[in-house]
C-alpha atoms as a PDB file:
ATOM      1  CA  UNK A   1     -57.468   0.122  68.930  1.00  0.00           C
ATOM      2  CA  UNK A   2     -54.815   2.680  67.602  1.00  0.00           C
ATOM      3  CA  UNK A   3     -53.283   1.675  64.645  1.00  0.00           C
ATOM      4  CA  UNK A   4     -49.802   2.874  63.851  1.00  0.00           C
ATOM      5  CA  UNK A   5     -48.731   4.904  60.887  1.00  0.00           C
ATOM      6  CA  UNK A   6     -47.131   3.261  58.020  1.00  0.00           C
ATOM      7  CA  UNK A   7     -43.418   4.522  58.181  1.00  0.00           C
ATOM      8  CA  UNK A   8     -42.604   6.613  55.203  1.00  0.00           C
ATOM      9  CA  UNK A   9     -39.908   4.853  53.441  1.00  0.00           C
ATOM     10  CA  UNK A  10     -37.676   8.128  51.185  1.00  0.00           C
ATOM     11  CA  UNK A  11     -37.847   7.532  47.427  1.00  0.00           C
ATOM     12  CA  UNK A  12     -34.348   7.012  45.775  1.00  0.00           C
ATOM     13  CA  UNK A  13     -33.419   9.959  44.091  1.00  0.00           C
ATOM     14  CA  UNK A  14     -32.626   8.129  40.432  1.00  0.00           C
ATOM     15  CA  UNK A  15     -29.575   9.676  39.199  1.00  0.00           C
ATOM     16  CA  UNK A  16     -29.187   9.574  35.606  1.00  0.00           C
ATOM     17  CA  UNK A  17     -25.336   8.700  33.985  1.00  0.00           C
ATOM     18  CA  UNK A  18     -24.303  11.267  31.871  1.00  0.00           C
ATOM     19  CA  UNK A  19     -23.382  10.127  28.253  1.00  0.00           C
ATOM     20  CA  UNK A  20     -19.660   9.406  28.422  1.00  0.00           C
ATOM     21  CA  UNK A  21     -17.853  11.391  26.593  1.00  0.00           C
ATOM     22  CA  UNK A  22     -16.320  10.658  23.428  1.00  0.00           C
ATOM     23  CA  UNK A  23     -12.510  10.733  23.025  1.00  0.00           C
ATOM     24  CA  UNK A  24     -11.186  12.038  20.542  1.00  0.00           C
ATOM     25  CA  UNK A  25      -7.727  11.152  18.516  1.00  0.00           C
ATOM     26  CA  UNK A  26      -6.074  15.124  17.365  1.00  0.00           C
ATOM     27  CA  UNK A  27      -4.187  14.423  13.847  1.00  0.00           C
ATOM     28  CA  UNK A  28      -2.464  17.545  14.209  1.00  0.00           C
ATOM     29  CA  UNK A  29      -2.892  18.762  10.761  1.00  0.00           C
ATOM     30  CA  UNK A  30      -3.435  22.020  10.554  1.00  0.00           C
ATOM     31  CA  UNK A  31      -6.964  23.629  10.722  1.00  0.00           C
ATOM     32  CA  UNK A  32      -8.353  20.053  10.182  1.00  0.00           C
ATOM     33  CA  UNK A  33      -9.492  18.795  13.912  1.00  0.00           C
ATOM     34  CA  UNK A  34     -11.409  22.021  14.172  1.00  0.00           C
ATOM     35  CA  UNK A  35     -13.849  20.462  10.807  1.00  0.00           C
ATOM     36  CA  UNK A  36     -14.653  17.134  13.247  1.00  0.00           C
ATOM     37  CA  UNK A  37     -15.094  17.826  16.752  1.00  0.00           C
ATOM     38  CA  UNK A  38     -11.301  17.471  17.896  1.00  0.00           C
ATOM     39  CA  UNK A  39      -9.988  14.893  15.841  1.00  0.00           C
ATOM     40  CA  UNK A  40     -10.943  11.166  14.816  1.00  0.00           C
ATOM     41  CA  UNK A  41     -12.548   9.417  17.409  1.00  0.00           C
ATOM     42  CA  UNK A  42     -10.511   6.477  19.551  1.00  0.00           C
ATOM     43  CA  UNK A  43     -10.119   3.194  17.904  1.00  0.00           C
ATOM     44  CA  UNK A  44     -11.841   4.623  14.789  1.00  0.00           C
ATOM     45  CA  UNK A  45     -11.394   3.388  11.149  1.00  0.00           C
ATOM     46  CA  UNK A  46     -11.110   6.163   9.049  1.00  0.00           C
ATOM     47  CA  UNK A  47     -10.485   5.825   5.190  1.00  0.00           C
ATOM     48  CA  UNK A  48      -8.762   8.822   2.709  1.00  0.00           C
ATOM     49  CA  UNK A  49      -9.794   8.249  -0.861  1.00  0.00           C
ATOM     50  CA  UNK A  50      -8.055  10.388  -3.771  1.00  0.00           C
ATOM     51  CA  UNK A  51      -6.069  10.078  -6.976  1.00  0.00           C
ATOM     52  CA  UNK A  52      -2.253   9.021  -7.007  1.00  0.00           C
ATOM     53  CA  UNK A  53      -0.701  12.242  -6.237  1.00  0.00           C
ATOM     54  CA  UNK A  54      -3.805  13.538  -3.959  1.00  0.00           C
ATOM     55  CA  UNK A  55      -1.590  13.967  -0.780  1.00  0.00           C
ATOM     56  CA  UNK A  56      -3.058  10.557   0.517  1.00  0.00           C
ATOM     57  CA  UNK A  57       0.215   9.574   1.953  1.00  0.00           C
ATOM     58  CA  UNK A  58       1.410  12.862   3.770  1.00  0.00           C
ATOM     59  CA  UNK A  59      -1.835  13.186   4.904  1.00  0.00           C
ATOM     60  CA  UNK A  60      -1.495   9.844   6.808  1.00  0.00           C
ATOM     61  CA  UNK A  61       1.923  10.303   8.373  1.00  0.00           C
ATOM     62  CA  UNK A  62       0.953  13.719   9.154  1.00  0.00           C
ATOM     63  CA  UNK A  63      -1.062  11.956  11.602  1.00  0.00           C
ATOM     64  CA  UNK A  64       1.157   9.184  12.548  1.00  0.00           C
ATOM     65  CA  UNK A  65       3.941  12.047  13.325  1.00  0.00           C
ATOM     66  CA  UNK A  66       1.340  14.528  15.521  1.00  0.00           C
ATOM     67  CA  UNK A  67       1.045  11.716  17.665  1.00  0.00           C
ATOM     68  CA  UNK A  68       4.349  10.391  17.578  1.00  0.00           C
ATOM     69  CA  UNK A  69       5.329  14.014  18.695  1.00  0.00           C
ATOM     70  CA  UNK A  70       2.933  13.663  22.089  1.00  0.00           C
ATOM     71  CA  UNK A  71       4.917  10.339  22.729  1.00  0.00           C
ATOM     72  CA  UNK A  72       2.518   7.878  20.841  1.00  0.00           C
ATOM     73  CA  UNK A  73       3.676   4.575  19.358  1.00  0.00           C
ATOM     74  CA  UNK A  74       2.685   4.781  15.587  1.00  0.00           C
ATOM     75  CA  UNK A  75       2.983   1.588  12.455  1.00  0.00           C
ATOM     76  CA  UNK A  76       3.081   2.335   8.927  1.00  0.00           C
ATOM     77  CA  UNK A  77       2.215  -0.863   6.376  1.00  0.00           C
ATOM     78  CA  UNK A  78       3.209  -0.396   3.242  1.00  0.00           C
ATOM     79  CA  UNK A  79       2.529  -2.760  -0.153  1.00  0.00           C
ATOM     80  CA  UNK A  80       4.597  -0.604  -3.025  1.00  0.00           C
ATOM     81  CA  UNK A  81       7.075   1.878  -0.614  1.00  0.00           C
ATOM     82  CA  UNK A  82      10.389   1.106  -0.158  1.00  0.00           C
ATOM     83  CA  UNK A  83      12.100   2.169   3.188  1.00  0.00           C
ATOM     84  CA  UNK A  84      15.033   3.725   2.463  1.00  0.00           C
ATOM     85  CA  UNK A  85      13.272   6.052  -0.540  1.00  0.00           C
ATOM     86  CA  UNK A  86      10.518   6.606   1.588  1.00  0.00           C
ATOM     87  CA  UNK A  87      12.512   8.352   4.323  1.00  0.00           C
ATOM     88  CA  UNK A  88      14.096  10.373   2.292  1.00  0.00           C
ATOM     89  CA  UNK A  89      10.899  11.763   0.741  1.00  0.00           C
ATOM     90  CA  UNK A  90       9.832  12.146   3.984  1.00  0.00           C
ATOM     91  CA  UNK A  91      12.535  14.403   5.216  1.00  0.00           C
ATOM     92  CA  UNK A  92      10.978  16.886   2.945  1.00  0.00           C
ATOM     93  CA  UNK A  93       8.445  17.785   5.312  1.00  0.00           C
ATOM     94  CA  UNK A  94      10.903  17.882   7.633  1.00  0.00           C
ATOM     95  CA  UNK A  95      10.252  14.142   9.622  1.00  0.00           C
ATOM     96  CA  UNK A  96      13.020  12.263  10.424  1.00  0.00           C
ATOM     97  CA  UNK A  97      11.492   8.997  10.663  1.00  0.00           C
ATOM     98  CA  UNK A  98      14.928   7.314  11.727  1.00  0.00           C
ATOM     99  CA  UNK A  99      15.326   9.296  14.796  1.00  0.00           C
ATOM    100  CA  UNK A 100      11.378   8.248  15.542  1.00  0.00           C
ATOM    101  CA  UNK A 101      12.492   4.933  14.701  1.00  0.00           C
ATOM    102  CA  UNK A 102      15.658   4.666  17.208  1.00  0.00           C
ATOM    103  CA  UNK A 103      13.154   6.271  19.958  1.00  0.00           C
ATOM    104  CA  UNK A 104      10.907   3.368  19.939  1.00  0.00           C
ATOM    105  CA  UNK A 105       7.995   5.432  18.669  1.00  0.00           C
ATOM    106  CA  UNK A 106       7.736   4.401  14.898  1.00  0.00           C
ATOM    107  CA  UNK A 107       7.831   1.207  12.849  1.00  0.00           C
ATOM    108  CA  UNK A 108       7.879   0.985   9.294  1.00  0.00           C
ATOM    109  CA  UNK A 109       6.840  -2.511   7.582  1.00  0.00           C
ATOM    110  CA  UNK A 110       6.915  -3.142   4.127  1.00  0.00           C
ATOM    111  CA  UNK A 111       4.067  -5.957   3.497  1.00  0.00           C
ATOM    112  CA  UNK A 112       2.218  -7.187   0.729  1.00  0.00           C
ATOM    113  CA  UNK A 113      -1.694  -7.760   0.299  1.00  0.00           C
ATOM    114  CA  UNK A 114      -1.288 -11.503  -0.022  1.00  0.00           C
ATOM    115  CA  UNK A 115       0.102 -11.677   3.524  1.00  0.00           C
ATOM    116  CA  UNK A 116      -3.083  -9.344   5.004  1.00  0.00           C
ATOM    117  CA  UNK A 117      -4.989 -12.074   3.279  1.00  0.00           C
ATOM    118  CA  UNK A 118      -2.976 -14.678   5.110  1.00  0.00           C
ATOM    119  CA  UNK A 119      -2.917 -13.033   8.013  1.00  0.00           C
ATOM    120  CA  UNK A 120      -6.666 -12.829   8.316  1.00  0.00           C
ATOM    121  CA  UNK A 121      -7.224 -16.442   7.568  1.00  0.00           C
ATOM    122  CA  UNK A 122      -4.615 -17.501  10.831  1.00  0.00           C
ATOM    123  CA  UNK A 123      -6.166 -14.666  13.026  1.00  0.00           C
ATOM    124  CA  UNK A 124      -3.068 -12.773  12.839  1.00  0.00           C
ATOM    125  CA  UNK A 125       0.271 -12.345  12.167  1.00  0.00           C
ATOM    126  CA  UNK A 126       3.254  -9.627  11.865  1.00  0.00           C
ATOM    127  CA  UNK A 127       1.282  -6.830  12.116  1.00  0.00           C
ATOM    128  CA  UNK A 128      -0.402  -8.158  15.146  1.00  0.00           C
ATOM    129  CA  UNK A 129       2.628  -9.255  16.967  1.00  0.00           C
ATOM    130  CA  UNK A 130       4.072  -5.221  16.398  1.00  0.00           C
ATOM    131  CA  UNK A 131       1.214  -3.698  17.612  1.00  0.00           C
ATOM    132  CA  UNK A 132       0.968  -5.777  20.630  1.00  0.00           C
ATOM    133  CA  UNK A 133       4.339  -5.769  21.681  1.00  0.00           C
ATOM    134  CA  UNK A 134       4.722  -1.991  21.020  1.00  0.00           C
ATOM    135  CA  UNK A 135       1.450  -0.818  21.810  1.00  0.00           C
ATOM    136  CA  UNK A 136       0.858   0.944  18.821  1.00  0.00           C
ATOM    137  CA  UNK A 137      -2.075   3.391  19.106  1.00  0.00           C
ATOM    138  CA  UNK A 138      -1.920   4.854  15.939  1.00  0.00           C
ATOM    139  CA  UNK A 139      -1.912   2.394  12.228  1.00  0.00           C
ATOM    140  CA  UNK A 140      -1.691   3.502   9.107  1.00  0.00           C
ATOM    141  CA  UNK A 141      -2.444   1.312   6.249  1.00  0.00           C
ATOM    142  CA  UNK A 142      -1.119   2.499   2.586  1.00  0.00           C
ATOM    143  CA  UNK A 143      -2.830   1.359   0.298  1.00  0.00           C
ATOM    144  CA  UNK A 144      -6.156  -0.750   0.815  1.00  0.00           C
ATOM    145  CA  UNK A 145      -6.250  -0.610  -3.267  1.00  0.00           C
ATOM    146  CA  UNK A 146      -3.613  -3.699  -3.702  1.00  0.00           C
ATOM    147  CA  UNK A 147      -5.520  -5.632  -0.795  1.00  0.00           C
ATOM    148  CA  UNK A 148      -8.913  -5.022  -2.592  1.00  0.00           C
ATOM    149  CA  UNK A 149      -7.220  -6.521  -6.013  1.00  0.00           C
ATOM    150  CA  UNK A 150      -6.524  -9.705  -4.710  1.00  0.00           C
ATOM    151  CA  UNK A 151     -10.770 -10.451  -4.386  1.00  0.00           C
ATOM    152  CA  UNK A 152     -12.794 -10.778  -7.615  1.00  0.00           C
ATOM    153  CA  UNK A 153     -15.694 -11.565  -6.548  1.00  0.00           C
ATOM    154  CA  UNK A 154     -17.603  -8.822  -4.524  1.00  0.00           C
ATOM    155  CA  UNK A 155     -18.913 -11.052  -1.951  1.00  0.00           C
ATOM    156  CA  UNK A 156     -15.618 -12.536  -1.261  1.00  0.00           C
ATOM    157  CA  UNK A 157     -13.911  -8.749  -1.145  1.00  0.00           C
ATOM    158  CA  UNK A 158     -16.785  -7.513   1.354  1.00  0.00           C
ATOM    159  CA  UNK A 159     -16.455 -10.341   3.309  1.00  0.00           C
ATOM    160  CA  UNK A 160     -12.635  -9.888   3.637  1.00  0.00           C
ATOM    161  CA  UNK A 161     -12.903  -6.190   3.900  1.00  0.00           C
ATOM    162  CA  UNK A 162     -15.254  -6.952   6.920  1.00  0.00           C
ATOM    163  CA  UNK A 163     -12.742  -9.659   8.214  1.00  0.00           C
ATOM    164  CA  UNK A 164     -10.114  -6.922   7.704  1.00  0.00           C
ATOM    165  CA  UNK A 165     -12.094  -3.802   9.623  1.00  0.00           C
ATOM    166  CA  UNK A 166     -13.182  -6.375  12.655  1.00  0.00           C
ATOM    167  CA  UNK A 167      -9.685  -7.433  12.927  1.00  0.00           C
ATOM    168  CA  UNK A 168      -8.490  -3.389  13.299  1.00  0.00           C
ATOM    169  CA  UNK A 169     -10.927  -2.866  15.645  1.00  0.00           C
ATOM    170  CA  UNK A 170      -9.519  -5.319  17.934  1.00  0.00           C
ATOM    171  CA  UNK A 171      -6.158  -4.232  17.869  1.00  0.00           C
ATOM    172  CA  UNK A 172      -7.955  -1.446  19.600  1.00  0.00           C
ATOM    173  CA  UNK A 173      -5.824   1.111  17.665  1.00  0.00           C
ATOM    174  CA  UNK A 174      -7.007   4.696  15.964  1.00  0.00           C
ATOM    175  CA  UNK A 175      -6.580   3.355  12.188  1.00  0.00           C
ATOM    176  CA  UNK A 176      -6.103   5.224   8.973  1.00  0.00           C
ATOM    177  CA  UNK A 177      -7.047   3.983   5.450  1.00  0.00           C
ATOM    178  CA  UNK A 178      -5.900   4.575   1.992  1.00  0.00           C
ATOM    179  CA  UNK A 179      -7.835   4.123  -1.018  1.00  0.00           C
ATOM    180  CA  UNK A 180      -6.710   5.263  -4.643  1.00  0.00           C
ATOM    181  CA  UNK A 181      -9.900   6.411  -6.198  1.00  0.00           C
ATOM    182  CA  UNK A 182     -10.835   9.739  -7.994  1.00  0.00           C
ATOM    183  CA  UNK A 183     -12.972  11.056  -5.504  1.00  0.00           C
ATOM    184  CA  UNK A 184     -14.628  13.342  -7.925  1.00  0.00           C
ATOM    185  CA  UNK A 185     -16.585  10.276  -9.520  1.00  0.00           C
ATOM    186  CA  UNK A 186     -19.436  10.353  -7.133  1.00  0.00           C
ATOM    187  CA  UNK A 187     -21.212   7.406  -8.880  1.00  0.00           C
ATOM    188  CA  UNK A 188     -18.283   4.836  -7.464  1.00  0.00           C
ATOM    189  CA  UNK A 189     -18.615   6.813  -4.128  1.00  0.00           C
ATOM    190  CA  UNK A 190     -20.507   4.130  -1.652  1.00  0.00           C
ATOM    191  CA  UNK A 191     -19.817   1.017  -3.669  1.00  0.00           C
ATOM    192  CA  UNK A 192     -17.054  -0.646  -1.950  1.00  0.00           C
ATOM    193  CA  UNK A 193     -17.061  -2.581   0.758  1.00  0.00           C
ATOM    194  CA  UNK A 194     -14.341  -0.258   2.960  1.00  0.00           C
ATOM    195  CA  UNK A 195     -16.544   2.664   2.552  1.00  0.00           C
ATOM    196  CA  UNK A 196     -19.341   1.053   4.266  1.00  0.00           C
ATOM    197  CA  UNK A 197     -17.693  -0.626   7.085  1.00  0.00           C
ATOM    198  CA  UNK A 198     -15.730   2.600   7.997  1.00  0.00           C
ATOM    199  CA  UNK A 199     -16.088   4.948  10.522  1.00  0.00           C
ATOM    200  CA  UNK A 200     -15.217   8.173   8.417  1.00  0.00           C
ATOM    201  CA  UNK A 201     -14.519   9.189   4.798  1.00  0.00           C
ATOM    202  CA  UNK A 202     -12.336  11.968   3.754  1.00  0.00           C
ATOM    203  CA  UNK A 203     -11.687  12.850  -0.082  1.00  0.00           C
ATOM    204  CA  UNK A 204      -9.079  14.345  -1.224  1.00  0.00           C
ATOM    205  CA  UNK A 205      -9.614  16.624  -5.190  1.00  0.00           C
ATOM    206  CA  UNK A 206      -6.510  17.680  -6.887  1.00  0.00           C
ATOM    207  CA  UNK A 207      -8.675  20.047  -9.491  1.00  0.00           C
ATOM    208  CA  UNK A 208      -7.748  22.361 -12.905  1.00  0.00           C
ATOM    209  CA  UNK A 209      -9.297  25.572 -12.295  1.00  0.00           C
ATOM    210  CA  UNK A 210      -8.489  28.552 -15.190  1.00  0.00           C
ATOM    211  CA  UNK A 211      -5.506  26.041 -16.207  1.00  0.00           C
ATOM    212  CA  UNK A 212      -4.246  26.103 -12.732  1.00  0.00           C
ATOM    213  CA  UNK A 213      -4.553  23.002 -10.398  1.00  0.00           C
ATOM    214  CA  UNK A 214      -5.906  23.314  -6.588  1.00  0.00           C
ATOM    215  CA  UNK A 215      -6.268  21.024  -3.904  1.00  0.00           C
ATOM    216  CA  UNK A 216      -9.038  20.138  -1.814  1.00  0.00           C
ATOM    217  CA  UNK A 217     -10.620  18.379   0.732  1.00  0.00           C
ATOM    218  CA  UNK A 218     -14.167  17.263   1.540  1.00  0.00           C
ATOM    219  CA  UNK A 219     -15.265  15.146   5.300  1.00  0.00           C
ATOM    220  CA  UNK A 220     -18.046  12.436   3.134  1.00  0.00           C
ATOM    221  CA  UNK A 221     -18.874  10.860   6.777  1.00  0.00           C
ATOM    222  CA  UNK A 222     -17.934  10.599  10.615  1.00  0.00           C
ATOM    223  CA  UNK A 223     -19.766   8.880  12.472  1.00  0.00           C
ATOM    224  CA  UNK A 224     -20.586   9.945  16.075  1.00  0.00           C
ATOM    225  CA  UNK A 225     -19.716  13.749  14.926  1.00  0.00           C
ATOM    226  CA  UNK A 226     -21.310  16.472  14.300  1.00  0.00           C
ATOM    227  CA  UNK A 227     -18.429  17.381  10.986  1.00  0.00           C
ATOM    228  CA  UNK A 228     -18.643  20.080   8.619  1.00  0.00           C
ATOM    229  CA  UNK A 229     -20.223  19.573   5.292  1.00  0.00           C
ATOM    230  CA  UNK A 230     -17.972  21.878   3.360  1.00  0.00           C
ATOM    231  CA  UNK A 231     -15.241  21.602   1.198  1.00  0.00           C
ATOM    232  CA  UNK A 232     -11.668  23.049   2.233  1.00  0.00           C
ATOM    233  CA  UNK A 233      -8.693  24.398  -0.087  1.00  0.00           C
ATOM    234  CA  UNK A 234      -5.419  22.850   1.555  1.00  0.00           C
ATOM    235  CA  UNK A 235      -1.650  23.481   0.448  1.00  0.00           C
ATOM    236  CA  UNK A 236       1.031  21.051   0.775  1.00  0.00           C
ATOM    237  CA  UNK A 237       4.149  22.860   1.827  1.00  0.00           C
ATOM    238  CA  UNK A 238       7.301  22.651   3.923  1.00  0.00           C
ATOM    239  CA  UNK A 239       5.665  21.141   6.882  1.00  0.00           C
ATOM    240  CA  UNK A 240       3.006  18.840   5.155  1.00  0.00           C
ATOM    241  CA  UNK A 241      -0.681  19.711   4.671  1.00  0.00           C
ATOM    242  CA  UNK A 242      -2.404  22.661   5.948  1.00  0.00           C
ATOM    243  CA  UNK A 243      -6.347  23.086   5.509  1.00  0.00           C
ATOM    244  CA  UNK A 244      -7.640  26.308   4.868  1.00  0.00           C
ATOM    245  CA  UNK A 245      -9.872  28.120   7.410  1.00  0.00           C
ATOM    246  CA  UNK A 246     -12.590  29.477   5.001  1.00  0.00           C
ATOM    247  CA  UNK A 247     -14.799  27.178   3.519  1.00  0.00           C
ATOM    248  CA  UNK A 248     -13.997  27.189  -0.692  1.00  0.00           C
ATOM    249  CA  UNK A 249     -16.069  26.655  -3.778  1.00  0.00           C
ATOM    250  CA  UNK A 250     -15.635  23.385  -5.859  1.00  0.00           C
ATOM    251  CA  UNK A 251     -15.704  23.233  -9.431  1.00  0.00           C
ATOM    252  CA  UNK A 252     -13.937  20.995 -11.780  1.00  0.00           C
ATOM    253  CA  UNK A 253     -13.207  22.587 -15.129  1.00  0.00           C
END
């Protein structure tokens, strides 16, 4: 009896996915996207924590107007600036929010914390309704301070700040966060609830050094990103911030 061979049946070559890539979100500030990879990464919450004064702000619509520049929808929420000042202060640095305004590309909304709170108890609210009727894809949030005042209990203001940060993330924009803090006092540094829950933490020191005053900035975290672990001089000029290339020296006297 001849018995037949077996037929070989070709192993499946397994191909193996490649990681997808992560995308990354420019700000457009000067010397700054080069420090994390490219910029913040998509649908990120990312939190700037400094003293009144810090460059917080310009720092903020810096990156609302790099994208509003590449045709990107941008909202700024606001609980203490007034619109019509806040233009004009803006126009410094040479951003005519009006004319980003007329094009569709840039809301400004004046809020207060007790409506955030509000809004998170219904699910959502004005700020929702904006940024899905204009597809916003960039949010910045100035400041988180007033929101954080309205909790007294830390359980209660970690629960809402985790209410708050799930709620961003759904909105599926790239989100910015202010936080008025001296960023030099490192034993507050990791205590609040917003630090923990976001994505990245950048502090901002407005220093005396030999009676003079210099500014600088320091990346605390980033998740997902391989970011420098120096500290940076920046200026604030004419055209908003710009971040020194060479890594500086920090020292508070």
């Amino acid at each position: 009896m001849v018995m037949k061979k077996k037929k070989t049946i070709p192993k499946k070559k397994v191909v193996k996915s490649l990681p997808k890539k992560t995308t990354k979100v420019p700000t457009h500030i000067p010397n700054f996207d080069n420090l994390i990879g490219g910029g913040f990464i998509n649908e990120s919450t990312n939190l700037i924590i400094g003293n009144s004064g810090n460059g917080k702000t310009i720092f903020a619509m810096q990156f609302l107007i790099g994208g509003m520049k590449k045709g990107e929808k941008a909202l700024y929420v606001t609980f203490e600036e007034k619109k019509e000042q806040f233009y004009k202060n803006m126009k410094i640095f040479g951003w005519d929010l009006e004319s980003y305004e007329k094009k569709g590309l840039f809301t400004f909304l004046e809020y207060t914390p007790l409506k955030v709170k509000t809004m998170l108890e219904e699910g959502g609210g004005t700020i929702e309704s904006i940024i899905l009727k204009e597809k916003i894809s960039r949010l910045v949030i100035d400041s988180i301070t007033s929101f954080e005042l309205l909790f007294e209990k830390e359980l209660e203001k970690r629960e809402a700040t985790l209410d708050l940060i799930n709620m961003l993330k759904k909105w599926a924009c790239t989100v910015l966060l202010t936080l008025e803090s001296d960023a030099s006092n490192k034993r507050m540094l990791g205590t609040r609830a917003v630090e923990f829950e976001s994505d990245s933490i950048i502090l901002l020191y407005f220093l005396k050094q030999k009676n003079i005053r210099k500014r600088y900035l320091e990346i605390l975290k980033m998740r997902g990103t391989n970011h420098s672990k120096n500290t940076y001089g920046f200026t604030i000029g004419k055209s908003g911030i710009s971040i020194q290339k060479k890594a500086s020296s920090l020292k508070n006297k």
